[in-house]
N, C-alpha and C. Protein backbone atom coordinates (compact mmCIF):
# COMPACT_ATOMS: atom_id res chain seq x y z
N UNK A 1 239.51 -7.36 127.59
CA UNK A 1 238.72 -7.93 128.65
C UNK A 1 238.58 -9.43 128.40
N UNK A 2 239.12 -9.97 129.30
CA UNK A 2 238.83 -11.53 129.22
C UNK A 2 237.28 -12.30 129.74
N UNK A 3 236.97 -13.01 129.36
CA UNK A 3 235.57 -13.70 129.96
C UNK A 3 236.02 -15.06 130.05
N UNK A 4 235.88 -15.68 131.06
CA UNK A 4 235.63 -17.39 131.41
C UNK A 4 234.62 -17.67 132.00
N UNK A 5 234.54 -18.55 131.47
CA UNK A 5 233.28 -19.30 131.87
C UNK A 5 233.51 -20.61 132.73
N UNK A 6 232.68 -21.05 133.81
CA UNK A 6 233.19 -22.05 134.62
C UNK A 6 231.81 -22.69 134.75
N UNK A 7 232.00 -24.24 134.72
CA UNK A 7 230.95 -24.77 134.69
C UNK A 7 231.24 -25.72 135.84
N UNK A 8 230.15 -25.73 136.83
CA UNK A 8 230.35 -26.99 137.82
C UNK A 8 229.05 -27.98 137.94
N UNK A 9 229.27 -29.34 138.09
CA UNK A 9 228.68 -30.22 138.10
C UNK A 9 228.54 -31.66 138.78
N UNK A 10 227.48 -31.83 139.40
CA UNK A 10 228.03 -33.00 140.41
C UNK A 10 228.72 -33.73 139.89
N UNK A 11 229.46 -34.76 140.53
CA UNK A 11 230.22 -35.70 140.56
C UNK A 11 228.86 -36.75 140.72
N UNK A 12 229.52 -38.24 139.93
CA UNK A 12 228.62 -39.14 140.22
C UNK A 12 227.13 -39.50 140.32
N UNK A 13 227.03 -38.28 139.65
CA UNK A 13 225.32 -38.00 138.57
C UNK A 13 225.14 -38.44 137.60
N UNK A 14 224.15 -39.50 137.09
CA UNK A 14 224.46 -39.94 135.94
C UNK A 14 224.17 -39.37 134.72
N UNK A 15 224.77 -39.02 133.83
CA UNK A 15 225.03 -38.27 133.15
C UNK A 15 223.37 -38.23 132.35
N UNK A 16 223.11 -36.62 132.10
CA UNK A 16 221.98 -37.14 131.33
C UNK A 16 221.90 -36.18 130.33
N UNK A 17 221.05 -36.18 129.50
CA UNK A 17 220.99 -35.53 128.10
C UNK A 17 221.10 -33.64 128.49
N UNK A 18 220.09 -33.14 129.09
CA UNK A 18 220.31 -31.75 129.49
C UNK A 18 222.19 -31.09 130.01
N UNK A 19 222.33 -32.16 130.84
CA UNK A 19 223.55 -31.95 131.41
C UNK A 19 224.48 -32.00 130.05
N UNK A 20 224.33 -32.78 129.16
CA UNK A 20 224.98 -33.20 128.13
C UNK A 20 224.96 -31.81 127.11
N UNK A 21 223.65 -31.49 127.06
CA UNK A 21 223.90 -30.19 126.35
C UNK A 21 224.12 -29.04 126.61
N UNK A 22 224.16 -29.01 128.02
CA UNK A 22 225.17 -27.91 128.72
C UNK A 22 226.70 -27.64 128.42
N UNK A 23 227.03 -29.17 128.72
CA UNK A 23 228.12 -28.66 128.69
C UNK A 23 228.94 -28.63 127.23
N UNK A 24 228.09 -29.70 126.18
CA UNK A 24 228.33 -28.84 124.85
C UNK A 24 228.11 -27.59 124.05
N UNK A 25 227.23 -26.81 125.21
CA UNK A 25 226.82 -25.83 124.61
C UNK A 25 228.28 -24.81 125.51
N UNK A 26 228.89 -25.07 126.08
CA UNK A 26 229.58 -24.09 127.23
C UNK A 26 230.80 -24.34 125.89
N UNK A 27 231.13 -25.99 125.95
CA UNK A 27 232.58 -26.05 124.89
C UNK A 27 232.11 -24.71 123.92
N UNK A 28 231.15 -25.61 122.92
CA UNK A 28 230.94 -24.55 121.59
C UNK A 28 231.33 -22.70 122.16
N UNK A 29 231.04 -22.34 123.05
CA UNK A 29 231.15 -21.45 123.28
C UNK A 29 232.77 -20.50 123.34
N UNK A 30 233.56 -21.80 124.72
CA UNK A 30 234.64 -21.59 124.35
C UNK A 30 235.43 -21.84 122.41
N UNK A 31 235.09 -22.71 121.88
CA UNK A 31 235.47 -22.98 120.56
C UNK A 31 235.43 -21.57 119.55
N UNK A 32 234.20 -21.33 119.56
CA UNK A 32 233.74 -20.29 118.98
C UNK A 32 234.19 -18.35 119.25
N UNK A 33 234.76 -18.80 120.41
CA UNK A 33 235.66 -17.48 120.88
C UNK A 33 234.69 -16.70 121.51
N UNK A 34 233.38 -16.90 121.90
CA UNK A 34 232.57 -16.38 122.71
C UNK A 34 233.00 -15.97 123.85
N UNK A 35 233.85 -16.80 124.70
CA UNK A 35 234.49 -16.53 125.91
C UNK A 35 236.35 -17.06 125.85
N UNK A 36 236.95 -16.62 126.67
CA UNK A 36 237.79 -16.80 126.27
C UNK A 36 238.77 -18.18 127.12
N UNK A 37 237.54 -18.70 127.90
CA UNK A 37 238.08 -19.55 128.43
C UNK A 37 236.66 -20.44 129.26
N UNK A 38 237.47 -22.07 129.14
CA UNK A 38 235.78 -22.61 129.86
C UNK A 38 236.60 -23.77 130.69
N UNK A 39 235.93 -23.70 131.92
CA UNK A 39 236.53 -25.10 132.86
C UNK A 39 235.06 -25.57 133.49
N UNK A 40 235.40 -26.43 133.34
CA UNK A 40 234.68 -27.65 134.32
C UNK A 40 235.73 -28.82 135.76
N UNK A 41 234.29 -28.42 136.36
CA UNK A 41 234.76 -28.60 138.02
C UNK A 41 233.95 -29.51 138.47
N UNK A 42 233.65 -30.95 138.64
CA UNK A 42 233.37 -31.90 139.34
C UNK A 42 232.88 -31.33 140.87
N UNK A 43 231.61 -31.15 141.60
CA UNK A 43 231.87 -31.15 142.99
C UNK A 43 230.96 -32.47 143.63
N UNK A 44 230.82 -32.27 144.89
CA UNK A 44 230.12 -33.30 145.44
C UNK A 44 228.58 -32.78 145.54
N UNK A 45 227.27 -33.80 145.86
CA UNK A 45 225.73 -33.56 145.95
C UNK A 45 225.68 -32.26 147.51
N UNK A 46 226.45 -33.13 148.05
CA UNK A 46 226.22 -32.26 149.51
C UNK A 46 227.74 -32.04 150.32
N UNK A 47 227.91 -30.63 151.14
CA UNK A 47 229.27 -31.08 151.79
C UNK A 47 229.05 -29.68 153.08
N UNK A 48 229.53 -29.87 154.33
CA UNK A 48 229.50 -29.49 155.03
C UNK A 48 229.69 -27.96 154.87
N UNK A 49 229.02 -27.08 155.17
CA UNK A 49 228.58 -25.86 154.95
C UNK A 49 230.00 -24.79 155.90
N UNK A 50 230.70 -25.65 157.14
CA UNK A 50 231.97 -25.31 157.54
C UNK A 50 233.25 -25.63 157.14
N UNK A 51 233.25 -26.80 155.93
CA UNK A 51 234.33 -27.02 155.48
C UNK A 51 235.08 -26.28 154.31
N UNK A 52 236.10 -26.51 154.48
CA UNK A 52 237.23 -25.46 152.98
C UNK A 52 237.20 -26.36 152.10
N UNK A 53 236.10 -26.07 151.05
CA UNK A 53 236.27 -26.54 150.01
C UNK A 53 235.38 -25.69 148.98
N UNK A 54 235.76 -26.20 147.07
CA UNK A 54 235.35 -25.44 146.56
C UNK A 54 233.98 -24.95 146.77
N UNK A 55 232.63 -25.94 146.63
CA UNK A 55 231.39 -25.63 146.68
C UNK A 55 231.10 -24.29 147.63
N UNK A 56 231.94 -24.74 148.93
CA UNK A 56 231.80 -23.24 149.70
C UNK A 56 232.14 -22.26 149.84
N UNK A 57 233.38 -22.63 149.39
CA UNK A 57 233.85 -21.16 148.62
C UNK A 57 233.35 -20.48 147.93
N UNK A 58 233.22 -21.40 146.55
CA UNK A 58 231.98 -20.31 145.69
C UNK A 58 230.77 -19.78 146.23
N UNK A 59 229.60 -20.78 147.23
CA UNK A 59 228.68 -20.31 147.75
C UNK A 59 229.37 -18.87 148.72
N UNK A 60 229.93 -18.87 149.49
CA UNK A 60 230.13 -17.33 150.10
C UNK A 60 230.44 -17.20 148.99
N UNK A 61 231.49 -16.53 148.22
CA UNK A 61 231.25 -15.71 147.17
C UNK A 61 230.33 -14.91 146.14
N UNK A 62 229.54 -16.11 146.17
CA UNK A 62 228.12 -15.61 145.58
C UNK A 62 227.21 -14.73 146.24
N UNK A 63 227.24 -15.15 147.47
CA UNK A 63 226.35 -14.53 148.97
C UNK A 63 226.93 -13.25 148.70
N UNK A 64 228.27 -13.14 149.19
CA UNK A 64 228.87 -11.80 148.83
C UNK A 64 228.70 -10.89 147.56
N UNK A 65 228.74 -11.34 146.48
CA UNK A 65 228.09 -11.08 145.25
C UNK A 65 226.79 -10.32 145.16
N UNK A 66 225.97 -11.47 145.60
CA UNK A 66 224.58 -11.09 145.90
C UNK A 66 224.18 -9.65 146.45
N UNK A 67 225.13 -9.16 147.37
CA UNK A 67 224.75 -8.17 148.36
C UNK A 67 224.46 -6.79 147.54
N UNK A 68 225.18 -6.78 146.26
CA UNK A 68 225.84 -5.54 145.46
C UNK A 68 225.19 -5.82 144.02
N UNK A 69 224.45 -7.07 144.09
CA UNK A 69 223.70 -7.26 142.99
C UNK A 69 222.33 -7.58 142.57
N UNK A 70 221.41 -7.36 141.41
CA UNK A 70 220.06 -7.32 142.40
C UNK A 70 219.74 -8.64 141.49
N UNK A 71 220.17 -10.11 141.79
CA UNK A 71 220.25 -11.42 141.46
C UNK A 71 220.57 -11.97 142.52
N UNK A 72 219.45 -13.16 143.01
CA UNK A 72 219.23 -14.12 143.87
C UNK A 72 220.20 -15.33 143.02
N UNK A 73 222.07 -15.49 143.39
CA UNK A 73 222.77 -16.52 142.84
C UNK A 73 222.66 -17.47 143.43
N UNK A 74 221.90 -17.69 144.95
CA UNK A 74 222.06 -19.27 146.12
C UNK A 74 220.58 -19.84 144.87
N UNK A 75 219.59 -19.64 144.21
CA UNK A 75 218.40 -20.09 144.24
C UNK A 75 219.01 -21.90 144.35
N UNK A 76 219.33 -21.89 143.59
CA UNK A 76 219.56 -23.74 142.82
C UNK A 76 220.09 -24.53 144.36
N UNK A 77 220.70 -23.83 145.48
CA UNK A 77 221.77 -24.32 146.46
C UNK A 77 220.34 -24.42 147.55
N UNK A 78 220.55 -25.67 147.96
CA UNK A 78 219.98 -25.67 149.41
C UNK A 78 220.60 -26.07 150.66
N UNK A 79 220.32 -25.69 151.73
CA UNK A 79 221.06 -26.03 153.10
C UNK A 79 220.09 -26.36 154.34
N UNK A 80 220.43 -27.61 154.82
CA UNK A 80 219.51 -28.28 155.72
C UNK A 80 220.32 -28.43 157.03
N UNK A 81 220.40 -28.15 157.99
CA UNK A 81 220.77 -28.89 159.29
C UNK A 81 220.55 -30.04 159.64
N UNK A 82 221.84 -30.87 159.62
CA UNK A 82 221.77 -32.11 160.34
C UNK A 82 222.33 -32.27 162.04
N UNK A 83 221.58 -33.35 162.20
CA UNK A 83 222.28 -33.70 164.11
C UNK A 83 222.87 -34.78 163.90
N UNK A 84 224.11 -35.02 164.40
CA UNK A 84 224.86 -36.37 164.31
C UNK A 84 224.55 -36.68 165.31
N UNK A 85 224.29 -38.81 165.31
CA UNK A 85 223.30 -38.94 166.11
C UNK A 85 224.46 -39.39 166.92
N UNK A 86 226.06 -39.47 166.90
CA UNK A 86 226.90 -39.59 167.92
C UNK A 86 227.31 -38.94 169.11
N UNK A 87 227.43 -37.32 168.24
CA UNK A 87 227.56 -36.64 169.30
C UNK A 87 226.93 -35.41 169.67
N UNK A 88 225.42 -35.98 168.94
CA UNK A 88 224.45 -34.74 169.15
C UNK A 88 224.61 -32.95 169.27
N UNK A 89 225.89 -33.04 167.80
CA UNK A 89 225.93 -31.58 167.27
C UNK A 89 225.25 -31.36 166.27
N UNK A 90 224.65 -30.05 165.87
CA UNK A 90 223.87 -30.00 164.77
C UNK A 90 225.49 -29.26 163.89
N UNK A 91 224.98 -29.82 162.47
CA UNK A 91 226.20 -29.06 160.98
C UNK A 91 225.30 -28.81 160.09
N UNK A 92 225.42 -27.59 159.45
CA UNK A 92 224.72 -27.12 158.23
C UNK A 92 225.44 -28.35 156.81
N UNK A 93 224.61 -28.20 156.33
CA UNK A 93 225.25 -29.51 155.09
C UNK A 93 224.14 -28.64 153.51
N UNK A 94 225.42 -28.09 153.13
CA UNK A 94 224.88 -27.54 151.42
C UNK A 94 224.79 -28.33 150.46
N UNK A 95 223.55 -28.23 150.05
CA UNK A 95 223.71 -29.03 148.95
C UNK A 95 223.61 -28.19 147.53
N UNK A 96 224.39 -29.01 146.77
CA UNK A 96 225.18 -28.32 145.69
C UNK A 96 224.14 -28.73 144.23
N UNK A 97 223.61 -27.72 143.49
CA UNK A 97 223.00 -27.85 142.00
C UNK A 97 223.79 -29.15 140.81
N UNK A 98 223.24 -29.73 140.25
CA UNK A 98 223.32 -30.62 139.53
C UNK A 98 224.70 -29.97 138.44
N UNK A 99 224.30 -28.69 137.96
CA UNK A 99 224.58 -28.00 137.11
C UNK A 99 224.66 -26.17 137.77
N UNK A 100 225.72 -25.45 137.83
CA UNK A 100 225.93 -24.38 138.18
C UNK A 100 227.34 -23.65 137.21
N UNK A 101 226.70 -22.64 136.72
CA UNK A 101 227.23 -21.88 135.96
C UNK A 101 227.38 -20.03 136.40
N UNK A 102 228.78 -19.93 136.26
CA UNK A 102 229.37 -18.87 136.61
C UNK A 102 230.32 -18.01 135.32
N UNK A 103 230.25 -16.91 135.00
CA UNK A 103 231.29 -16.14 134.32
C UNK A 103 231.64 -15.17 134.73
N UNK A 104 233.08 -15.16 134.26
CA UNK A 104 233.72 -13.92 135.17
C UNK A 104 234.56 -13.16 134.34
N UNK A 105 234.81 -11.66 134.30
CA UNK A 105 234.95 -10.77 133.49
C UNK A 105 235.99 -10.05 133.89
N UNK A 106 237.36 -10.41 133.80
CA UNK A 106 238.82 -10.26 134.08
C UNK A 106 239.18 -10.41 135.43
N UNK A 107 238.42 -11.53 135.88
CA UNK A 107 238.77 -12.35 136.72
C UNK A 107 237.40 -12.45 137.86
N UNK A 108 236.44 -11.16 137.94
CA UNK A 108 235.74 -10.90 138.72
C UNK A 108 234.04 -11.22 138.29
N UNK A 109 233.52 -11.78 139.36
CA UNK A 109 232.23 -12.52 139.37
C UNK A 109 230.89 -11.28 138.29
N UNK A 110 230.81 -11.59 137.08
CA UNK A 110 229.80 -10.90 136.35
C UNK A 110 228.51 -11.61 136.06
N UNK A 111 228.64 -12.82 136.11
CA UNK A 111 226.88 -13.69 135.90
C UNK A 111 226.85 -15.07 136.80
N UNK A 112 225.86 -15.75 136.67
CA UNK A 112 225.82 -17.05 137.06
C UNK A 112 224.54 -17.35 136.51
N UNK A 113 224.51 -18.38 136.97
CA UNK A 113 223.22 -18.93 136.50
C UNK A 113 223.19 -20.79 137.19
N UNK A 114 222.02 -21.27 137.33
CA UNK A 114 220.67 -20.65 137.24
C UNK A 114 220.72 -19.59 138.72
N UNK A 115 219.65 -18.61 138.58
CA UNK A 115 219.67 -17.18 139.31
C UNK A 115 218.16 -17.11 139.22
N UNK A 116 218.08 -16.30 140.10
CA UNK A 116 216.42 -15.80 140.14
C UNK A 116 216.90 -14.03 140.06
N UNK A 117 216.28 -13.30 138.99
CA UNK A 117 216.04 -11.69 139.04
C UNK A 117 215.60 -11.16 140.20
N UNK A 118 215.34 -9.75 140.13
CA UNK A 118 214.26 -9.44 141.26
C UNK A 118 212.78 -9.34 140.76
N UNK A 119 212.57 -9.39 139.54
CA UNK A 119 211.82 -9.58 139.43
C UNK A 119 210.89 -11.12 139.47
N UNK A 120 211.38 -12.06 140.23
CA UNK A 120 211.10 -13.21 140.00
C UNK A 120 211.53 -14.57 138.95
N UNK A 121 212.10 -14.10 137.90
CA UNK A 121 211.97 -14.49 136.54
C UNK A 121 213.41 -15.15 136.92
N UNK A 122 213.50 -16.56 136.62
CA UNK A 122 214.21 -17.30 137.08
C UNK A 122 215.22 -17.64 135.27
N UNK A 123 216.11 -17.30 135.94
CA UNK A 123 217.41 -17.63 134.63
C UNK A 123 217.47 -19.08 134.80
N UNK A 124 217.60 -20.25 133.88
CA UNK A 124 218.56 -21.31 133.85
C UNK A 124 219.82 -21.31 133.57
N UNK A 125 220.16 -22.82 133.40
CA UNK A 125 221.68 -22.72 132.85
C UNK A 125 221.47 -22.35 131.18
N UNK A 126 220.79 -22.94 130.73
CA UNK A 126 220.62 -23.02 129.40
C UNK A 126 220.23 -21.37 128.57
N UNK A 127 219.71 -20.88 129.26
CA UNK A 127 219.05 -19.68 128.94
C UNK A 127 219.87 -18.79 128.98
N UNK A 128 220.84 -18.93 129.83
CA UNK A 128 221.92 -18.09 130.23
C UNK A 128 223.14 -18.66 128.94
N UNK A 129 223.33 -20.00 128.85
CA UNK A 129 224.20 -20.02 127.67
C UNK A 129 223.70 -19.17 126.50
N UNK A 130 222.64 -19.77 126.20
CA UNK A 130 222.34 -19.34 124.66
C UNK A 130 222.74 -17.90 124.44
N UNK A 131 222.16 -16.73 125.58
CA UNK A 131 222.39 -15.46 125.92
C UNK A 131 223.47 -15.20 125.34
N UNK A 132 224.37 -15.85 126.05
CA UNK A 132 225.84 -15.64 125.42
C UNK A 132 226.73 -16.24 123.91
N UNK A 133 225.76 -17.00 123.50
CA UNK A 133 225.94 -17.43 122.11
C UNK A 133 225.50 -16.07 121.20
N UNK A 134 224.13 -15.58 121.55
CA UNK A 134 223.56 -14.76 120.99
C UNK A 134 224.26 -13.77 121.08
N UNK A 135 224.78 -13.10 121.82
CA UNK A 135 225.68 -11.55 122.18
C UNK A 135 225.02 -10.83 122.86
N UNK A 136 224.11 -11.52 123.81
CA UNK A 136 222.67 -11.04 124.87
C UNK A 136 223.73 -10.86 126.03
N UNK A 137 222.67 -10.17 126.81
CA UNK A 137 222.56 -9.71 128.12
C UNK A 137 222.14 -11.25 128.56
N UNK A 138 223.01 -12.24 129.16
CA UNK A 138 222.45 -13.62 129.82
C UNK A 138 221.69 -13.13 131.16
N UNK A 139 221.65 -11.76 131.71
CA UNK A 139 220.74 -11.50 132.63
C UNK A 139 219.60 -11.26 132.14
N UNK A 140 219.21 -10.36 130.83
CA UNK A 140 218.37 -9.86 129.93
C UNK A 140 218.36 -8.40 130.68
N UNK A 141 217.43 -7.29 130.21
CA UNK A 141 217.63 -6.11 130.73
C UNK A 141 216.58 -5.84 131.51
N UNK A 142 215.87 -7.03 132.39
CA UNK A 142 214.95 -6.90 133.26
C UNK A 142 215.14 -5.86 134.57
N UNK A 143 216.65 -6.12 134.73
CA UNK A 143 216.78 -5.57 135.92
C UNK A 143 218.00 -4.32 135.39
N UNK A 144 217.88 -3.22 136.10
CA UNK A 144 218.26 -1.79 135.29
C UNK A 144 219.89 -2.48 135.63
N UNK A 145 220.47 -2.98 136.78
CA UNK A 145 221.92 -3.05 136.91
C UNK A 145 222.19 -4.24 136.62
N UNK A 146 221.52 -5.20 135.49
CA UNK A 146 221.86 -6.42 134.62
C UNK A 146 223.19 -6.27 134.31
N UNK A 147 223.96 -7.41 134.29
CA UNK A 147 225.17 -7.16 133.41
C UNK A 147 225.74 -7.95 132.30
N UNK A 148 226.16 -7.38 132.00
CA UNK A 148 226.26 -7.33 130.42
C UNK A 148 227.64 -8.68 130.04
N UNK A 149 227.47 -9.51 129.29
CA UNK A 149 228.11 -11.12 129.17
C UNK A 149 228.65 -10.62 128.28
C-alpha cells in the first residue's frame, strides 16, 4: 500500500514560520519513510469556482469525498459571490486555505486536513502531521469510520 502525501499552499504568501514547519514536518515525513511520497503544489488565494483548475478540482473532490465520509474537508475553503460590475453577472470565487493537506492511500482520497469531525473537533494541518509521524489515526478514533494514516 502506498501513501502520499500532498501538500498545497498559496502562492505569494509570505512565507511564515507555521507554514515553514509544515512543510518541514511533511519533508521529514517523506524522508523518514512515513509516507511514501510528498508533493507540494503552489495554488492561487482565490479562483473562480467554474474554472478547470487544480484548487477546484480538488474542492469537488473533497465535496464528493465528504458525502461517504463523516469529515467536514471544505472547513478551511470559503466561497463568496461576486458581481462584475461590467457585465452585471454574478461568479462564485473560492477561496483557497493558506495551507491544505491531503493523503491518499494507493491513489485514493484517505485524510485531509485541516477538517472538522462530526463531532466538532477541528483537525489542523499540524495535528494531522504529527498523527502521522506518531503511527496515529491523523483522524483520531473520534469518529467510528476514522481512517486510519
Amino acid at each position: 500500500m502506498t501513501a502520499t502525501l500532498r501538500v498545497y499552499h498559496r502562492a505569494y504568501t509570505p512565507i511564515s514560520k507555521p507554514l515553514n514547519e509544515i512543510v518541514a514536518a511533511a519533508r521529514t515525513l517523506d524522508t523518514t519513510g512515513k509516507v511514501d511520497a510528498c508533493t507540494f503544489t503552489e495554488w492561487p488565494t482565490t479562483v473562480a469556482l467554474d474554472s478547470d483548475c487544480e484548487p477546484v478540482r480538488l474542492y469537488e473532490t473533497l465535496t464528493d469525498w465528504a458525502e461517504s465520509e463523516p469529515v467536514d474537508p471544505t472547513t478551511p475553503f470559503r466561497i463568496h459571490t461576486r458581481t462584475n460590475p461590467v457585465t452585471d453577472t454574478e461568479q462564485a470565487i473560492l477561496h483557497t486555505p493558506v495551507v491544505y493537506l491531503t493523503l491518499e492511500r494507493d491513489g485514493d482520497l484517505a485524510g485531509v486536513a485541516p477538517c472538522t469531525l462530526p463531532d466538532g473537533t477541528h483537525v489542523t494541518a499540524r495535528d494531522f502531521l504529527d498523527a502521522i509521524q506518531d503511527g496515529d489515526d491523523p483522524l483520531d478514533d473520534r469518529s467510528i469510520d476514522a481512517i486510519p494514516a
